[in-house]
Protein backbone atom coordinates (compact mmCIF):
# COMPACT_ATOMS: atom_id res chain seq x y z
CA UNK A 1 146.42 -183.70 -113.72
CA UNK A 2 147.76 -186.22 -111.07
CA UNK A 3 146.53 -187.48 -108.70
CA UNK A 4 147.15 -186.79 -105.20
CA UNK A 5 149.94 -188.89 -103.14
CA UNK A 6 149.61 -190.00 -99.84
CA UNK A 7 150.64 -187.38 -97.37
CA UNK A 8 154.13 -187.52 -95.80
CA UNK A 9 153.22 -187.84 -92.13
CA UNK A 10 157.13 -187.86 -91.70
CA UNK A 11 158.82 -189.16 -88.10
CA UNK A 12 155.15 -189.49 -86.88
CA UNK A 13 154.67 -192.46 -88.76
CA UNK A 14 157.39 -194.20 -87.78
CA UNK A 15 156.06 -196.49 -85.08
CA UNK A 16 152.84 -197.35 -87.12
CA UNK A 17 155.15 -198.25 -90.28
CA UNK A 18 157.07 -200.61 -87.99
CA UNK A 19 154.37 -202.40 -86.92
CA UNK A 20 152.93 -202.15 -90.13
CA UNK A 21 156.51 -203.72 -91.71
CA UNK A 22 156.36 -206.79 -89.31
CA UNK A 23 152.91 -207.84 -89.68
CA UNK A 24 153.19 -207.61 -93.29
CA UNK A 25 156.63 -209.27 -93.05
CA UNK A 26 154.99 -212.01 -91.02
CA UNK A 27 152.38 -212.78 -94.12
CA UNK A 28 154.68 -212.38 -96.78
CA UNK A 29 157.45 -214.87 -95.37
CA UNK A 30 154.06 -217.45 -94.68
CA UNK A 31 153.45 -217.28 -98.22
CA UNK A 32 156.91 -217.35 -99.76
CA UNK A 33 159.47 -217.53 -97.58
CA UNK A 34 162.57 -216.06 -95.87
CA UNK A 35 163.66 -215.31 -99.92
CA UNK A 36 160.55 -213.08 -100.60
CA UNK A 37 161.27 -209.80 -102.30
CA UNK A 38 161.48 -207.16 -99.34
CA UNK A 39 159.48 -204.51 -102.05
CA UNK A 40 156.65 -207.32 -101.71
CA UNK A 41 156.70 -206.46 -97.92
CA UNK A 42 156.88 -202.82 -98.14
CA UNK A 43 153.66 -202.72 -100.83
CA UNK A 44 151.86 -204.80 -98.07
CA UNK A 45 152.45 -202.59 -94.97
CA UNK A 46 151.55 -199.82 -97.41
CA UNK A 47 154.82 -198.09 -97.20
CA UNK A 48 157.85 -197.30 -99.71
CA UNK A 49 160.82 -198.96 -99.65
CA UNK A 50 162.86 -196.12 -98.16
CA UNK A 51 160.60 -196.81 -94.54
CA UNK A 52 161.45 -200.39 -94.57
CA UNK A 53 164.87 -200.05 -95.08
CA UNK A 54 165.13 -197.13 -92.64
CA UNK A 55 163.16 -199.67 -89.75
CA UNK A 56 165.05 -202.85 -91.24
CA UNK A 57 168.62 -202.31 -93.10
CA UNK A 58 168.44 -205.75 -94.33
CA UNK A 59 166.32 -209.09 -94.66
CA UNK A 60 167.46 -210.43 -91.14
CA UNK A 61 166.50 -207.61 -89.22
CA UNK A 62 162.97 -207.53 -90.62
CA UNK A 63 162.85 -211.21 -89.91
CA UNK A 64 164.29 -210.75 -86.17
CA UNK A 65 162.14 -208.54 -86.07
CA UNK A 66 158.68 -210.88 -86.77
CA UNK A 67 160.54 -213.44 -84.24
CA UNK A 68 161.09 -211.23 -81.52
CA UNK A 69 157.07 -210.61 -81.74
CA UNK A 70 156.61 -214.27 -81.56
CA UNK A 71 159.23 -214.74 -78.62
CA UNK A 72 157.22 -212.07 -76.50
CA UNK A 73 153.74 -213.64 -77.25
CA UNK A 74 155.36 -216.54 -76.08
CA UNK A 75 156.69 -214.85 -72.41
CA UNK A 76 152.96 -213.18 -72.22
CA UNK A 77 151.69 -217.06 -72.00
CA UNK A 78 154.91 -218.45 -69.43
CA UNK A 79 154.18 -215.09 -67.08
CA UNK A 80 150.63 -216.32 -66.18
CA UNK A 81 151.20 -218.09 -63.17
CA UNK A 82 148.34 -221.04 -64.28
CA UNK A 83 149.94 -221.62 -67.66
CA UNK A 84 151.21 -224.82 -68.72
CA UNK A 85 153.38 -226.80 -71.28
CA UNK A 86 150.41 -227.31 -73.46
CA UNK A 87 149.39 -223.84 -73.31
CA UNK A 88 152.63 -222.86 -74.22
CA UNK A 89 153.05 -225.93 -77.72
CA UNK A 90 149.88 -224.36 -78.43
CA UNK A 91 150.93 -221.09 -78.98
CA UNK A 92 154.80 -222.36 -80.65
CA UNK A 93 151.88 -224.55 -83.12
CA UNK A 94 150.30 -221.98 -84.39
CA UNK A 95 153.26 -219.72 -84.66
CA UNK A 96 155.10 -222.27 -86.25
CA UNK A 97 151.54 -222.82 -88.30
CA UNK A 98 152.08 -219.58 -90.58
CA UNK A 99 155.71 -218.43 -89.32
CA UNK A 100 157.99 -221.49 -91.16
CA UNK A 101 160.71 -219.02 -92.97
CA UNK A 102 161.50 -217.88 -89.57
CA UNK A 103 162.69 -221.47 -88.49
CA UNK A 104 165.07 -220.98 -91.49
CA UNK A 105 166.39 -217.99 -90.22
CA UNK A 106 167.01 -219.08 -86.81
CA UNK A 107 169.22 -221.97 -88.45
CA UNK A 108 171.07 -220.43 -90.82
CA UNK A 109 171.92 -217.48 -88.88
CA UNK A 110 172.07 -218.53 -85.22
CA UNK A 111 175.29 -216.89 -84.89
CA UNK A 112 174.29 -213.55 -85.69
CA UNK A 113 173.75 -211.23 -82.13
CA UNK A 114 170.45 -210.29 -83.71
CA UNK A 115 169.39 -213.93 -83.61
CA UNK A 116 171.09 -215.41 -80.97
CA UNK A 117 169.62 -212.81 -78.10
CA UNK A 118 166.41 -214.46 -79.13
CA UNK A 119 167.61 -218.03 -78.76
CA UNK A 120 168.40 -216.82 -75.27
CA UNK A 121 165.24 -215.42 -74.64
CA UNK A 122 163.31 -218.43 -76.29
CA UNK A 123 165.71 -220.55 -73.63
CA UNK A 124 164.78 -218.77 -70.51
CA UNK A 125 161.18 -219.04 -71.64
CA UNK A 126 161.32 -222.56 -72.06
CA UNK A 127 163.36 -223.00 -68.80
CA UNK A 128 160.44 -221.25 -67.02
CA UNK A 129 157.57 -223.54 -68.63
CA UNK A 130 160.11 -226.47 -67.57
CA UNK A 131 160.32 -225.43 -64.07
CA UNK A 132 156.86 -225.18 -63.85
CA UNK A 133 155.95 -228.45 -65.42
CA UNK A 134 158.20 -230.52 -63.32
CA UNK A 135 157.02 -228.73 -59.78
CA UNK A 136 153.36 -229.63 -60.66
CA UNK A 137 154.64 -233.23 -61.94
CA UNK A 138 152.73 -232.54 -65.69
CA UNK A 139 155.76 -233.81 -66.44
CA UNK A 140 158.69 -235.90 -65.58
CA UNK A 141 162.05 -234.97 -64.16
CA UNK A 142 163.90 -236.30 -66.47
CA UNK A 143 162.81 -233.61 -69.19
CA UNK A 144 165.76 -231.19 -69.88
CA UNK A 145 165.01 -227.68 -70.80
CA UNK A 146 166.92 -228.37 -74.17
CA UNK A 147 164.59 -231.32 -74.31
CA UNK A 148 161.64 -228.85 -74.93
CA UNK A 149 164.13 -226.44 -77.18
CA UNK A 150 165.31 -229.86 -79.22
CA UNK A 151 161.58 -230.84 -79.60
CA UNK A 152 160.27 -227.16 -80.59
CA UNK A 153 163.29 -227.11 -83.09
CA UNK A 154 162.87 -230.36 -84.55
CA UNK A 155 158.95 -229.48 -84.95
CA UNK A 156 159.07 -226.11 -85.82
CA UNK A 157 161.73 -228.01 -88.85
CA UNK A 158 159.26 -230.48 -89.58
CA UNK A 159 156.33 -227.91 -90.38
CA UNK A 160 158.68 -225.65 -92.64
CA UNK A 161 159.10 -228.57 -94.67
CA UNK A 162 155.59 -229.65 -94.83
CA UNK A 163 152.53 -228.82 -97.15
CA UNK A 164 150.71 -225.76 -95.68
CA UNK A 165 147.24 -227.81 -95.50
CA UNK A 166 148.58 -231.10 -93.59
CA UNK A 167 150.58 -228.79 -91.00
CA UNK A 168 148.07 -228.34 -88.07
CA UNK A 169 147.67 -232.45 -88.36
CA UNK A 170 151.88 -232.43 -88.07
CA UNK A 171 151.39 -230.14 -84.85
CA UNK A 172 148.91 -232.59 -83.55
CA UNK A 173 150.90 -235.25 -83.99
CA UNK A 174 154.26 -233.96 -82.80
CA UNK A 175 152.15 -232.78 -79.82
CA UNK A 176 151.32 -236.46 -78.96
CA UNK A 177 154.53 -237.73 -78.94
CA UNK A 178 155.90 -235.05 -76.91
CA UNK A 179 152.91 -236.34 -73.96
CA UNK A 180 154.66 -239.13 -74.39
CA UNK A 181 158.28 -238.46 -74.12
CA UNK A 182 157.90 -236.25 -71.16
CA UNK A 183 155.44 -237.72 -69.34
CA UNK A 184 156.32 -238.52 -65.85
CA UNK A 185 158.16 -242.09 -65.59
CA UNK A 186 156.19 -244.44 -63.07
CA UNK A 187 158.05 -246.17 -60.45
């Protein structure tokens, strides 16, 4: 006798098994990459293949996906009116902490419309931050907004390419010399 499967919930899952899909996505690209197998993802939401390639037809999806969860955790932090630059590296940190293959994605496939929407929403979310930053003079005038983009990119780089255990010292550092560079100029 066999024992029983799990119960077809059919189009009611859906939703759940999305969600399910990115977080799971989210670990298993922290632990191995952009290049992990996608069945690796599926057995970690806890759904078969067939859901996760009827939410996500391919690899970049699933990862655009994860990113676009990131980018809107990012524009909860920018819409509080009292938030500031270093709330907002805190939160790119610790995404970039355990998010790395996404960096990779972002490179290698800026080009693709479902990447490069997110580039423009990471922009305007930046720009905001910016804005903000130089009307309360936390920081200088002279900071671009692709200043903060360039400096988020060239971290965000830095930490896929570092040993998982000295990253949150990387993000400490790179936060110091950002103080630095866009500090207000005296004078």
């Amino acid at each position: 006798m066999s024992a029983p499967g799990k119960a077809n919930r059919g189009p009611s899952a859906g939703p759940e098994n999305r969600r399910a899909l990115v977080a799971a996505a989210r670990e298993v690209f922290a632990e191995d990459g952009l290049s992990a197998p996608l069945s690796s993802v599926a057995k970690r939401a806890g759904v078969g293949q067939g859901s996760l390639y009827r939410h996500f037809p391919d690899r970049i999806a699933l990862a655009a996906a994860v990113f676009e969860e990131n980018i809107g955790d990012l524009e909860v932090v920018v819409d509080r009116p009292d938030s500031t630059l270093d709330d907002f590296l805190e939160v790119v940190i610790a995404q970039a902490l355990v998010s790395t293959a996404l960096i990779e994605l972002l490179t290698s496939h800026r080009h693709d419309e479902r990447i490069a929407h997110l580039s423009d929403r990471l922009a305007s979310v930046v720009a905001t931050i910016t804005e903000r930053e130089k009307a309360a003079r936390r920081i200088g005038q002279h900071v671009a907004i692709d200043d903060v983009v360039l400096a988020i990119s060239m971290l965000a780089g830095e930490l896929a390419h570092t040993e998982p255990d000295a990253r949150a010292g990387v993000g400490r550092r790179a936060w110091a010399l950002f103080h630095a560079a866009f500090a207000p100029h005296e004078g």
